[in-house]
N, C-alpha and C. Protein backbone atom coordinates (compact mmCIF):
# COMPACT_ATOMS: atom_id res chain seq x y z
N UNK A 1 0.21 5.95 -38.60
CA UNK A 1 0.91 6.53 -37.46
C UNK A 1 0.11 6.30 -36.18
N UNK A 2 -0.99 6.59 -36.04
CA UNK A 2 -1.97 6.20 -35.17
C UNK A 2 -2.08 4.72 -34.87
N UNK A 3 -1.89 3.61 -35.59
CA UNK A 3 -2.12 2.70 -35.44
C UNK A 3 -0.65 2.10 -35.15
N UNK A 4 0.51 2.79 -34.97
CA UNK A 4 1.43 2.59 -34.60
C UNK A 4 1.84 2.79 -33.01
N UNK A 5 1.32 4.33 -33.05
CA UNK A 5 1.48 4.60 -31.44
C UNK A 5 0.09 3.49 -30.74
N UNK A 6 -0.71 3.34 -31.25
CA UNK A 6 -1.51 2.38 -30.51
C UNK A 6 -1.15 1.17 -30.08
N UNK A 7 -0.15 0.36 -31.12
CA UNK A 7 0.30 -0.38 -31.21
C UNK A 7 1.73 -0.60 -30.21
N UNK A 8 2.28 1.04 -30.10
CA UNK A 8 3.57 1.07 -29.11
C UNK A 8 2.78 0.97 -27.71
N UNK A 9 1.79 1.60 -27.64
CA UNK A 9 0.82 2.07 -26.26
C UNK A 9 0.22 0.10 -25.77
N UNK A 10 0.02 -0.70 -26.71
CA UNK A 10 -0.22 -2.02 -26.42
C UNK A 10 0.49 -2.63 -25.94
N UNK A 11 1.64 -2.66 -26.40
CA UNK A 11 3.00 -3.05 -26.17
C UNK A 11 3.07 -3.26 -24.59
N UNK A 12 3.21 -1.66 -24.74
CA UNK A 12 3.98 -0.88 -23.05
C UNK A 12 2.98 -1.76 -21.91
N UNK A 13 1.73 -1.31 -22.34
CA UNK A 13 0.78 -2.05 -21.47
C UNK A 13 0.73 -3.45 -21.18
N UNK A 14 1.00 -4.24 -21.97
CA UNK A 14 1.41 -5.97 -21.60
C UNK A 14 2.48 -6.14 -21.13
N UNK A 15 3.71 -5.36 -21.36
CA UNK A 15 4.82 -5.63 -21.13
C UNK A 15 5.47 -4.77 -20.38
N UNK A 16 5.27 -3.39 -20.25
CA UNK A 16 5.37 -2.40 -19.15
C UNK A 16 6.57 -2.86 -17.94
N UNK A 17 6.13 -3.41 -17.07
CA UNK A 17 6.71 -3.97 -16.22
C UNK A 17 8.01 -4.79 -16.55
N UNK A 18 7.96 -5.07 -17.15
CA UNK A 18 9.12 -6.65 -17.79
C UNK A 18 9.73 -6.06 -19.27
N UNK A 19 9.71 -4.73 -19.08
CA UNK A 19 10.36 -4.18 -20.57
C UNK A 19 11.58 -3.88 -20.16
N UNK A 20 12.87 -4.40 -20.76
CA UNK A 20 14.19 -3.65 -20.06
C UNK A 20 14.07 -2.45 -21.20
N UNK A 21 15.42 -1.48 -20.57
CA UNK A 21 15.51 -0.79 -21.63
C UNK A 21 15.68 -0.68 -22.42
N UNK A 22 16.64 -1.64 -23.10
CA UNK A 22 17.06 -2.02 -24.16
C UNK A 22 16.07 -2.95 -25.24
N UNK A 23 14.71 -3.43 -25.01
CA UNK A 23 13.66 -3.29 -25.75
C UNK A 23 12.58 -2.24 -25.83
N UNK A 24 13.17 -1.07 -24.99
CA UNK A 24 12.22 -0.42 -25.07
C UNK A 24 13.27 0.59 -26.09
N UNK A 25 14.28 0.55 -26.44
CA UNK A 25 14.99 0.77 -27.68
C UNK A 25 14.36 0.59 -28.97
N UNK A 26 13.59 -0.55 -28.68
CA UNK A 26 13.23 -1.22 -30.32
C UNK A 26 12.12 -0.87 -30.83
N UNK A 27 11.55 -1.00 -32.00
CA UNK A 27 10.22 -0.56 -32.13
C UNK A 27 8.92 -1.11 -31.67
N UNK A 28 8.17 -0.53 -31.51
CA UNK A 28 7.01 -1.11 -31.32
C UNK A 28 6.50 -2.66 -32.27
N UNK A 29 6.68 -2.22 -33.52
CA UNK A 29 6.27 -2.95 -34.94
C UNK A 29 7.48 -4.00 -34.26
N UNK A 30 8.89 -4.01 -34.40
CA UNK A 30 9.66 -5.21 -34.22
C UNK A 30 9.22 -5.90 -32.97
N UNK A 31 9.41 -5.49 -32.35
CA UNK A 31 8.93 -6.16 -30.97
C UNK A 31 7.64 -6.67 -30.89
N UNK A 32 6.77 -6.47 -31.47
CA UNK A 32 5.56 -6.83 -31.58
C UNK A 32 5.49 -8.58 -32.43
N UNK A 33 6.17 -8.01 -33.70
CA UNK A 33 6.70 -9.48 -34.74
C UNK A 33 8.10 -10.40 -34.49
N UNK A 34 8.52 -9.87 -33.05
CA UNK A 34 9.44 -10.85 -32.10
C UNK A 34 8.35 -11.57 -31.19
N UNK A 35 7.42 -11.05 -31.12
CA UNK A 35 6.42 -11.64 -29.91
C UNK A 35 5.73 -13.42 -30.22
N UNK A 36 5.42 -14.30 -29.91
CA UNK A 36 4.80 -15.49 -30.02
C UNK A 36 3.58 -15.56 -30.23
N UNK A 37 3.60 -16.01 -31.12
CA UNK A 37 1.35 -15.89 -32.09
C UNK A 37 0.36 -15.56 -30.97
N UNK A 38 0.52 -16.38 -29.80
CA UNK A 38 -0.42 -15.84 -28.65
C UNK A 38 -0.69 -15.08 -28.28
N UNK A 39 0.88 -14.05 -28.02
CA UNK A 39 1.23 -13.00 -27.03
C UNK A 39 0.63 -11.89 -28.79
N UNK A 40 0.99 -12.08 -29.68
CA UNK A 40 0.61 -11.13 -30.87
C UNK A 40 -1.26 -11.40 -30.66
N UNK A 41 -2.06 -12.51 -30.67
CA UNK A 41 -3.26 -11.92 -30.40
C UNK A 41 -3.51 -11.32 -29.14
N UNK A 42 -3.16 -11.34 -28.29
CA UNK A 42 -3.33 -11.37 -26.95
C UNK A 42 -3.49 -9.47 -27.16
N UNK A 43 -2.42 -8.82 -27.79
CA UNK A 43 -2.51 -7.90 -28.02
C UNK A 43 -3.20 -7.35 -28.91
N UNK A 44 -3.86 -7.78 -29.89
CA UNK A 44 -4.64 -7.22 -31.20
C UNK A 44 -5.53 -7.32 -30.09
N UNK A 45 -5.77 -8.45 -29.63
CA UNK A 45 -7.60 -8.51 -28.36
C UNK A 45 -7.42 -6.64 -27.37
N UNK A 46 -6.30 -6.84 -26.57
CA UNK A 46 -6.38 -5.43 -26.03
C UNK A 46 -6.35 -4.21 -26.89
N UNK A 47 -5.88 -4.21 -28.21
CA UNK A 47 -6.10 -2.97 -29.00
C UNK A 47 -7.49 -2.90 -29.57
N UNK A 48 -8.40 -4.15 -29.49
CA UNK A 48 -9.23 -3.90 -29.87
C UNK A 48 -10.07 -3.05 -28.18
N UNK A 49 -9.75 -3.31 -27.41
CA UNK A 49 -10.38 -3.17 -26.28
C UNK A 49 -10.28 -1.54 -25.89
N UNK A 50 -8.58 -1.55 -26.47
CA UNK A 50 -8.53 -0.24 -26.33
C UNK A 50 -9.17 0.44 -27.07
N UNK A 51 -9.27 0.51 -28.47
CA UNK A 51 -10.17 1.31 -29.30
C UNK A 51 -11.66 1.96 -29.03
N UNK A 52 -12.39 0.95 -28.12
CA UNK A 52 -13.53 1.25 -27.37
C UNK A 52 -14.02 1.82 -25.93
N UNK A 53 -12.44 2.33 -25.49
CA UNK A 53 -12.58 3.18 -24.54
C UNK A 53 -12.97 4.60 -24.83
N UNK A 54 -13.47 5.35 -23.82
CA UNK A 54 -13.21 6.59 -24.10
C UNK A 54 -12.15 7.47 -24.41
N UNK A 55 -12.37 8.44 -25.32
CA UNK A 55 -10.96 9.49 -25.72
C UNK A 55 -10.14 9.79 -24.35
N UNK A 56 -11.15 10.53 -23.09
CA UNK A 56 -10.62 10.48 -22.30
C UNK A 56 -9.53 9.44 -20.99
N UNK A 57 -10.41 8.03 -21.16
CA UNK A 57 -9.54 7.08 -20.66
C UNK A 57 -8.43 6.68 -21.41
N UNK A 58 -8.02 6.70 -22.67
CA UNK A 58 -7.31 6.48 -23.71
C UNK A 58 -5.74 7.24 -22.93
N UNK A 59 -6.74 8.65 -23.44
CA UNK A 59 -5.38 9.50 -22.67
C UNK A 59 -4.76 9.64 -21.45
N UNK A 60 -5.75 9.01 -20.59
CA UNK A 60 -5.06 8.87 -19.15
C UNK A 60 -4.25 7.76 -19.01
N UNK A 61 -4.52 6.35 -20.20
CA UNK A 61 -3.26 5.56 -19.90
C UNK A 61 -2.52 5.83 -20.56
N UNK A 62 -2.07 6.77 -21.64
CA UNK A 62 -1.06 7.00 -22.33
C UNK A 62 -0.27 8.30 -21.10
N UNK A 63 -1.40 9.12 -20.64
CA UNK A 63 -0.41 9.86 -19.69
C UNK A 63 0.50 8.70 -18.45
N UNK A 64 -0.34 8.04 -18.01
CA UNK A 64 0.25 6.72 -17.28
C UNK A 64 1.42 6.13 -17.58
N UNK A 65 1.56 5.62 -18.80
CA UNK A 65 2.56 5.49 -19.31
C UNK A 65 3.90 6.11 -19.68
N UNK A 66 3.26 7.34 -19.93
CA UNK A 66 4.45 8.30 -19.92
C UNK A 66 5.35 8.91 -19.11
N UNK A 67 4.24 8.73 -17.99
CA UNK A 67 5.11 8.57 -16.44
C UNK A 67 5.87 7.64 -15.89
N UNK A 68 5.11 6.23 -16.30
CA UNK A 68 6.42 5.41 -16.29
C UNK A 68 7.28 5.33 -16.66
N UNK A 69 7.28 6.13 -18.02
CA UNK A 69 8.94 5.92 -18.72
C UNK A 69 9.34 6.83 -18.23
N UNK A 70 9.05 7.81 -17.29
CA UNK A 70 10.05 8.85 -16.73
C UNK A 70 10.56 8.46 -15.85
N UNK A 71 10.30 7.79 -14.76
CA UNK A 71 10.52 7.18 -13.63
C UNK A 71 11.84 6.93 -13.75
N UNK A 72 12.38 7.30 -12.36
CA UNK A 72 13.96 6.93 -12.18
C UNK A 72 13.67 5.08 -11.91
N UNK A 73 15.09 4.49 -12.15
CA UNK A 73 14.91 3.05 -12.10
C UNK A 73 14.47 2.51 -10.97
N UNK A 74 14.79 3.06 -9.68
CA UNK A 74 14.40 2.56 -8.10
C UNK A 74 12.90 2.59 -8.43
N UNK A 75 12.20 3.57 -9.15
CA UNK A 75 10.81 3.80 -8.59
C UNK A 75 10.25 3.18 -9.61
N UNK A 76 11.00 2.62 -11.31
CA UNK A 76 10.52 1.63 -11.76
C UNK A 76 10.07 0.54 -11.44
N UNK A 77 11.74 -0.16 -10.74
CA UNK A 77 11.86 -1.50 -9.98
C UNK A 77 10.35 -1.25 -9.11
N UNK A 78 10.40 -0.57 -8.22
CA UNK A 78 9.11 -0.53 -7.05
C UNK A 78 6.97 -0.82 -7.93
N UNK A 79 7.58 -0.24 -9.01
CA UNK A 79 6.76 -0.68 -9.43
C UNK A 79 5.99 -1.83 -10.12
N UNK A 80 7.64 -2.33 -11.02
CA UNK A 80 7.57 -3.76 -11.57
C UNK A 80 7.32 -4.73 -10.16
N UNK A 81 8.08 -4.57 -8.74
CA UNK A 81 7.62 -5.36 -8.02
C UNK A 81 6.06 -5.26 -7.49
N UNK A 82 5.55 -4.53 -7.53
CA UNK A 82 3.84 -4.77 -7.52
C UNK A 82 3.01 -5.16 -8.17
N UNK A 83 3.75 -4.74 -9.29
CA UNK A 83 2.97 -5.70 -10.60
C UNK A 83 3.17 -7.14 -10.22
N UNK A 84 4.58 -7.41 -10.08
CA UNK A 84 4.94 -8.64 -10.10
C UNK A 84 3.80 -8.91 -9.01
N UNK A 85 3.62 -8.47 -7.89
CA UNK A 85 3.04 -9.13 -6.37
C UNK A 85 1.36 -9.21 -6.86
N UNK A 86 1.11 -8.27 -7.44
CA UNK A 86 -0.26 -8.06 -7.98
C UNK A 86 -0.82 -9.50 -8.89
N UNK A 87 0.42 -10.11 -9.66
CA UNK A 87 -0.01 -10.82 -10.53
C UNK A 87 0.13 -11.69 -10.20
N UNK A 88 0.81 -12.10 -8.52
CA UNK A 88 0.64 -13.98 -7.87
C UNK A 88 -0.35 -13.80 -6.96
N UNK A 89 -1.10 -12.31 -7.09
CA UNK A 89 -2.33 -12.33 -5.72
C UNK A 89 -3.39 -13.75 -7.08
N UNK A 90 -3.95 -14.48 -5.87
CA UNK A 90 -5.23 -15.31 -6.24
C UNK A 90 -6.24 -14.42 -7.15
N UNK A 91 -7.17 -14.91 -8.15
CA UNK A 91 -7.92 -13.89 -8.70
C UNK A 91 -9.00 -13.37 -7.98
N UNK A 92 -9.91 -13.93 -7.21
CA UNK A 92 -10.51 -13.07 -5.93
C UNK A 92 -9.69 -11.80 -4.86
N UNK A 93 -8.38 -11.78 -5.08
CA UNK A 93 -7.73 -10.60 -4.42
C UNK A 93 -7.11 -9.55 -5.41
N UNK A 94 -7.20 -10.29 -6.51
CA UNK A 94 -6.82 -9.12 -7.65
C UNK A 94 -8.50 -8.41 -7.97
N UNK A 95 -9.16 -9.06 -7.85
CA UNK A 95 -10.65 -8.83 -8.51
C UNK A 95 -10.67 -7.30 -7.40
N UNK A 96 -10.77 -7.59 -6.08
CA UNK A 96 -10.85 -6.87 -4.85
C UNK A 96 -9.86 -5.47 -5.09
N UNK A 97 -8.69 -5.65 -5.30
CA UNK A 97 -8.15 -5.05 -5.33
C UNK A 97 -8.48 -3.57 -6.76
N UNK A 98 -8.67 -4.14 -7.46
CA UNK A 98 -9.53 -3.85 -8.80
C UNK A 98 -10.36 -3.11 -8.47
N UNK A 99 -11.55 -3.23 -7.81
CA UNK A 99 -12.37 -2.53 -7.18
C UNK A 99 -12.32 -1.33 -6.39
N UNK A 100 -11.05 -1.73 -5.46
CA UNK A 100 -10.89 -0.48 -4.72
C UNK A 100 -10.21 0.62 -5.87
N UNK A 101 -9.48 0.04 -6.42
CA UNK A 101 -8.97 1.02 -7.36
C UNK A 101 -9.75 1.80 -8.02
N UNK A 102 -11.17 1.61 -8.71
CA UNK A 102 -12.21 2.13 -9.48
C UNK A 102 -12.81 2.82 -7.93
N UNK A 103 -12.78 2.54 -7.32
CA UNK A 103 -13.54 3.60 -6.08
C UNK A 103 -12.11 4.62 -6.06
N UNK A 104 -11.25 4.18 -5.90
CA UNK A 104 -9.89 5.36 -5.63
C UNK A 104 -10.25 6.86 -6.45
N UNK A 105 -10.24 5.95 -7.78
CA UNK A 105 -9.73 6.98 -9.07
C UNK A 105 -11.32 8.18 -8.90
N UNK A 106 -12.65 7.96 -8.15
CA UNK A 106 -13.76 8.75 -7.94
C UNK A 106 -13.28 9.68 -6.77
N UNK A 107 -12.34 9.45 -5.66
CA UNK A 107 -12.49 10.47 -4.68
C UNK A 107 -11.71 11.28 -4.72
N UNK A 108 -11.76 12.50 -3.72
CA UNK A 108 -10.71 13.55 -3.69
C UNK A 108 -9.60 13.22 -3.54
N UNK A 109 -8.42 14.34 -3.64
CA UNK A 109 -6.68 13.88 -3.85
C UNK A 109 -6.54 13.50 -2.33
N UNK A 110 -7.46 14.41 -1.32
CA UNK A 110 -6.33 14.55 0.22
C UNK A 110 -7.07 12.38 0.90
N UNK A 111 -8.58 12.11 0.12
CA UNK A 111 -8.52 10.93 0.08
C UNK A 111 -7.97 9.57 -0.66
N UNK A 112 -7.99 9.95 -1.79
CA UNK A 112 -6.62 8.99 -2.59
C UNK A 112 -5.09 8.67 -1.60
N UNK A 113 -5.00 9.71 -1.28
CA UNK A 113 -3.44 9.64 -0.67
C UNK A 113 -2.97 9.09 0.74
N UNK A 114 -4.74 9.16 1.59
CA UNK A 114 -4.81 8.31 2.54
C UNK A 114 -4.94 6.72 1.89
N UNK A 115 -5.91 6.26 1.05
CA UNK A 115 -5.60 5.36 0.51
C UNK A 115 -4.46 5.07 0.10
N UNK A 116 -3.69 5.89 -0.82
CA UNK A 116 -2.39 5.13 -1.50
C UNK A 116 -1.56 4.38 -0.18
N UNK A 117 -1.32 5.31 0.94
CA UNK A 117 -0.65 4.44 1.99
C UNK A 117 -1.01 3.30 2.73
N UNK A 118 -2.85 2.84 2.40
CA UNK A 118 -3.32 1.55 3.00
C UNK A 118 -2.97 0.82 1.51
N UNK A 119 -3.22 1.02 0.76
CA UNK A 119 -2.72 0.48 -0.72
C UNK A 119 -1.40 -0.30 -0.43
N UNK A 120 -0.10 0.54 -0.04
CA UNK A 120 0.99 0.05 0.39
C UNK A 120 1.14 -1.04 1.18
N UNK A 121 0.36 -0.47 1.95
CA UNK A 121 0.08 -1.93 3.27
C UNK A 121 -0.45 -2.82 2.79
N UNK A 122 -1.36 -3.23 1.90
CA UNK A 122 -1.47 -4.42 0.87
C UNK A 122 -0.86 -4.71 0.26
N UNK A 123 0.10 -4.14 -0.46
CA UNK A 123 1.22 -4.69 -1.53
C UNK A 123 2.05 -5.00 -0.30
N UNK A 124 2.62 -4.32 0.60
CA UNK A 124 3.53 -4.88 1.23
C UNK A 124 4.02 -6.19 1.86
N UNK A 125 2.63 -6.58 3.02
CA UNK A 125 2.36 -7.17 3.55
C UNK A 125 2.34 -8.83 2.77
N UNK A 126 2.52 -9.94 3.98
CA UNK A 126 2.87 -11.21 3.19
C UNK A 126 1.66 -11.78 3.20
N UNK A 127 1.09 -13.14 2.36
CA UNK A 127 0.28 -13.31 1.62
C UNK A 127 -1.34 -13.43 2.64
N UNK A 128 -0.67 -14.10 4.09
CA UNK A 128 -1.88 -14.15 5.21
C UNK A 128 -2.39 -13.12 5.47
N UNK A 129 -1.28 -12.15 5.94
CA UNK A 129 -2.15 -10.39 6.70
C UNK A 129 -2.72 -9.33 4.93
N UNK A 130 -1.98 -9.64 4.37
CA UNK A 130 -2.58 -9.43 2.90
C UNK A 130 -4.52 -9.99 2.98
N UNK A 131 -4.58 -11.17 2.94
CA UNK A 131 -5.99 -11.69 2.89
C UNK A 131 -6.92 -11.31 4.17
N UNK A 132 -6.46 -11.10 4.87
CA UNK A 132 -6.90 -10.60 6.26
C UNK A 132 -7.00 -9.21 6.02
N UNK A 133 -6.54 -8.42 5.49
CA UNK A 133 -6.43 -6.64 5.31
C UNK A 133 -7.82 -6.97 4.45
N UNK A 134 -7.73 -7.65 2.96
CA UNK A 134 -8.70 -7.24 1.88
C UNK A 134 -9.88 -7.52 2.24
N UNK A 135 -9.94 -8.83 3.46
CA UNK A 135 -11.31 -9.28 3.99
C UNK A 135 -11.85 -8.38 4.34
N UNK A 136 -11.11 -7.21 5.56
CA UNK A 136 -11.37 -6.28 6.35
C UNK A 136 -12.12 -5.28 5.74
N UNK A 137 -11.54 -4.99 4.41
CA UNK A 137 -11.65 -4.00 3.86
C UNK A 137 -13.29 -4.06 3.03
N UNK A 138 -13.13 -5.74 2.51
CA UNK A 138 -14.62 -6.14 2.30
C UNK A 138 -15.80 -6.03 3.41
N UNK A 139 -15.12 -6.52 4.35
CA UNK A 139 -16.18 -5.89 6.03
C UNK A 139 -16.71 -4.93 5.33
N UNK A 140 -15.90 -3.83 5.64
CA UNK A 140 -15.77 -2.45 5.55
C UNK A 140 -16.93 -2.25 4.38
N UNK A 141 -16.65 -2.57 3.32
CA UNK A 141 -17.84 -2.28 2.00
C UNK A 141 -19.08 -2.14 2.04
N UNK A 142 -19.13 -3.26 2.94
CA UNK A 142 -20.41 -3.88 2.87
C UNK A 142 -21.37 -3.85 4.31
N UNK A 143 -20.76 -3.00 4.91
CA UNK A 143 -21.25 -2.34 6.50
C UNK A 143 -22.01 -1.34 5.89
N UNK A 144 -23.42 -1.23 6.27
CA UNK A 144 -24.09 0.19 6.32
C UNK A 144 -23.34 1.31 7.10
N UNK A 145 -23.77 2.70 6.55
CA UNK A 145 -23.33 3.60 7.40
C UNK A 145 -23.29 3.84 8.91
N UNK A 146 -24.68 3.59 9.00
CA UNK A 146 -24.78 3.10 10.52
C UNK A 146 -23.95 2.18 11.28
N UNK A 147 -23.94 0.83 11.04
CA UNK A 147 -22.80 0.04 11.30
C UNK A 147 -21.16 0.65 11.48
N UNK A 148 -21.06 0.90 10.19
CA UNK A 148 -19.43 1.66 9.87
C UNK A 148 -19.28 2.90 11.26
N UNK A 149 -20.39 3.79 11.45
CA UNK A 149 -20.53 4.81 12.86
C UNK A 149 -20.38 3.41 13.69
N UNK A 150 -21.02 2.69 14.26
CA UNK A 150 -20.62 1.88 15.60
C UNK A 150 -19.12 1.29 15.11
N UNK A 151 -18.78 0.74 14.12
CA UNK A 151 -17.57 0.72 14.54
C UNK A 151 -16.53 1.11 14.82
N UNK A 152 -17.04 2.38 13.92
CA UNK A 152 -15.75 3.75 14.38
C UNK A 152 -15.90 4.37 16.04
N UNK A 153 -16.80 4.33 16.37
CA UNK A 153 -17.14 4.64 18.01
C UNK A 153 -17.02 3.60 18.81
N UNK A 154 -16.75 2.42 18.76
CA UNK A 154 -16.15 1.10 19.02
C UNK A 154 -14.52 1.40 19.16
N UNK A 155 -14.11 1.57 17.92
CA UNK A 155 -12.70 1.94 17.75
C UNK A 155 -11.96 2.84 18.79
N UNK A 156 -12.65 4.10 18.38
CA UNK A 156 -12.48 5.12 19.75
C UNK A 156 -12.14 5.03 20.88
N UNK A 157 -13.33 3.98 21.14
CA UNK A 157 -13.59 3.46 22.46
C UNK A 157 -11.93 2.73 23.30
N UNK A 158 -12.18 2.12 22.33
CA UNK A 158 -10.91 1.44 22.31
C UNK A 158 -9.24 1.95 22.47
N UNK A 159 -9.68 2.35 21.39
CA UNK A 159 -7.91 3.40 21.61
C UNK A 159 -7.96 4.05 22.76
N UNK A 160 -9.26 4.54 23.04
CA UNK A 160 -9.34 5.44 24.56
C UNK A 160 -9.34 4.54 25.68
N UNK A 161 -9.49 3.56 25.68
CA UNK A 161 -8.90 2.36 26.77
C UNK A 161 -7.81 2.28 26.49
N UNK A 162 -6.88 2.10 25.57
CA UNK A 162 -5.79 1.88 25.34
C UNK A 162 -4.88 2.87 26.19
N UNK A 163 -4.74 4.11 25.26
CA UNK A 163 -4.65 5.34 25.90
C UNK A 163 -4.93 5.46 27.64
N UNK A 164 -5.75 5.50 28.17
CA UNK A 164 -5.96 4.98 29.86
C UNK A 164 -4.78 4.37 30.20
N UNK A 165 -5.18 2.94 29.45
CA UNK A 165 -4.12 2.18 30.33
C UNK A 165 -2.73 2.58 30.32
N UNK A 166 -2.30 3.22 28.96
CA UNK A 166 -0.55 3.42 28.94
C UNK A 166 -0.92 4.43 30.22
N UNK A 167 -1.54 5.42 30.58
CA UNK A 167 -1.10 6.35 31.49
C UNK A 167 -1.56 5.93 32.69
N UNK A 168 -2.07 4.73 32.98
CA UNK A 168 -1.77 4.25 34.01
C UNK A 168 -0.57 3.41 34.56
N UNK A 169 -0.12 2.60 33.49
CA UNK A 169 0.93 2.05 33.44
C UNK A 169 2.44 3.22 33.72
N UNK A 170 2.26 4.51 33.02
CA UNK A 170 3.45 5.61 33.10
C UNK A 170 3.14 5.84 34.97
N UNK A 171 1.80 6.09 35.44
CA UNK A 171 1.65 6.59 36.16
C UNK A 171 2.10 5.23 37.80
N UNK A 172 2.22 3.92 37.03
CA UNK A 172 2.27 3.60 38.13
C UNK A 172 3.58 3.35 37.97
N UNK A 173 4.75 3.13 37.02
CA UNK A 173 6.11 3.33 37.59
C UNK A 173 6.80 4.42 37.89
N UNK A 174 5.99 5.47 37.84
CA UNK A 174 6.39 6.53 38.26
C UNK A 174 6.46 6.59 39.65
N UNK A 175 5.28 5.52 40.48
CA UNK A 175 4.89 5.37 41.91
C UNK A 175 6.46 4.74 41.81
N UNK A 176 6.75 3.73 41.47
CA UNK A 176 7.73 2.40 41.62
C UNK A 176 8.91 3.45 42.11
N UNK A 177 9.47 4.14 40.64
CA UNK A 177 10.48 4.92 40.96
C UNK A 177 10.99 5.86 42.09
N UNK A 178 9.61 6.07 42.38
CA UNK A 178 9.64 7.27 43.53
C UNK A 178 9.93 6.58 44.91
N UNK A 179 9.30 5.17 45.07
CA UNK A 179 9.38 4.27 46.17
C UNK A 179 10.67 3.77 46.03
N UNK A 180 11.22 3.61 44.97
CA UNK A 180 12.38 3.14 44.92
C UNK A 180 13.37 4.44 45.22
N UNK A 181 12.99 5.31 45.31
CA UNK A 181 14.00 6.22 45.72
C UNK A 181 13.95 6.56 47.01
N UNK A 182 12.82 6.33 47.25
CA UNK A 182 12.76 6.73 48.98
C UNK A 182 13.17 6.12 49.81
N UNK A 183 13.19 4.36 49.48
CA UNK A 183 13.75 3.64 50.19
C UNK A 183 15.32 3.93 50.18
N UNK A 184 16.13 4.01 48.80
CA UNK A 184 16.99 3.85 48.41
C UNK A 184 17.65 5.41 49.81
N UNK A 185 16.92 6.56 49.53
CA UNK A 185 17.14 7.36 50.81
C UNK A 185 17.03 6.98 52.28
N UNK A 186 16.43 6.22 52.05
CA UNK A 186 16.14 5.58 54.20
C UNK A 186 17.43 4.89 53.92
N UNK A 187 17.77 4.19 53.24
CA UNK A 187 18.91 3.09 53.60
C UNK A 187 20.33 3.92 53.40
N UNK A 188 20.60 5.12 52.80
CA UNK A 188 21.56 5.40 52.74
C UNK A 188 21.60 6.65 54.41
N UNK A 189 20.56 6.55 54.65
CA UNK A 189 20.61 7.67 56.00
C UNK A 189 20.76 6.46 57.24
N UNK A 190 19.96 5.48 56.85
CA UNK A 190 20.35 4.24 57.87
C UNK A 190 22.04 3.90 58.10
N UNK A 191 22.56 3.87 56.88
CA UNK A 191 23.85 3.36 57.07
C UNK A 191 24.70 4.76 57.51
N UNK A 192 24.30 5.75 57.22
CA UNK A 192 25.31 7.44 57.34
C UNK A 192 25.12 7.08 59.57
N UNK A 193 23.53 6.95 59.84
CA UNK A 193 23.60 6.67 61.26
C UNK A 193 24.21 5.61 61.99
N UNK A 194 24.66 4.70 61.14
CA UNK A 194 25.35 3.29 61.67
C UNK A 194 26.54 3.41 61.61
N UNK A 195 27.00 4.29 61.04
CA UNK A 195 28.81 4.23 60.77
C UNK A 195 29.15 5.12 62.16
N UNK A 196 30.24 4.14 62.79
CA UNK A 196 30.76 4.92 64.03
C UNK A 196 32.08 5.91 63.66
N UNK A 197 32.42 6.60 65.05
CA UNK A 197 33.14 7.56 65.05
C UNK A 197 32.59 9.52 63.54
N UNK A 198 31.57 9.04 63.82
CA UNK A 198 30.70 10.39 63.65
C UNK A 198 30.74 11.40 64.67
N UNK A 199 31.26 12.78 64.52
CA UNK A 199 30.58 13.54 65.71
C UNK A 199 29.92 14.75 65.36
């Protein structure tokens, strides 16, 4: 029995993504001896892999899993498409990506969740600003603390120029508008004094 659900838990994990429902109908054992000699070691190799995890990591991909099969289909699909995007990234951006993930799963929830939304912005994004984000992010790694402080006070800096300028920019069509109204008043008092038979 154990070596069955291990065997369903192998399954899910290679095929997860690309399982319709209707093999996920079938058994583990059939589906397994529908599979092609490769794809059948391919999986004895990860059950062996799995066996040598911890009890505790064990159970966190089986809880993983179990969440996927709850998943309404939209938030399936959303997921099979990252897999899918995950698995045409180059192997230096999957490797990267990999990484951040093992730093993710160490920090607090209210920081995970700032991550999950730069996360997004990597899956999202097309394959150039993608390589350009993960570079950044490698910057980022590999900056001492010190460094990482100047660039965040760099940043600042910045947005606070930014910031300046929009309110100079608000502040100077605000001049425009006002000139434009004043004139727009001289010329309508110019013409009220030019029109004859006034008394």
């Amino acid at each position: 029995m154990i070596r069955r659900a291990a065997l369903a838990l192998l399954f899910a994990l290679a095929a997860a993504p690309a399982a319709s429902r209707a093999q996920q109908a079938q058994s583990a054992e059939e589906r397994f001896r529908g599979l092609p000699p490769d794809k059948q070691e391919e999986l004895r190799r990860r059950y062996r892999e799995l066996q040598q995890l911890a009890p505790e990591e064990r159970q966190r991909i089986q809880d993983n899993l179990a969440r996927l099969n709850r998943m309404a289909p939209d938030e399936h699909a959303r997921v099979d498409e990252n897999y899918r995007r995950f698995r045409e990234m180059p192997p230096e951006q999957r490797q990267q990506v990999l990484q951040q993930w093992q730093r993710f799963r160490s920090l607090p929830p209210e920081e995970r969740e700032r991550l999950r939304q730069s996360l997004r912005q990597v899956m999202n994004a097309d394959p150039d600003a993608r390589k350009q984000i993960l570079e950044n992010m490698d910057r980022w790694q590999r900056m001492t603390p010190e460094q990482r402080e100047d660039a965040r006070q760099r940043f600042r800096e910045q947005r606070q120029e930014r910031r300046e300028e929009r309110r100079e920019e608000r502040r100077e069509e605000r001049r425009e508008e006002r000139h434009e109204r004043k004139q727009e008043r001289r010329e309508r008092h110019l013409e009220q004094k030019e029109r004859p038979g006034r008394h």
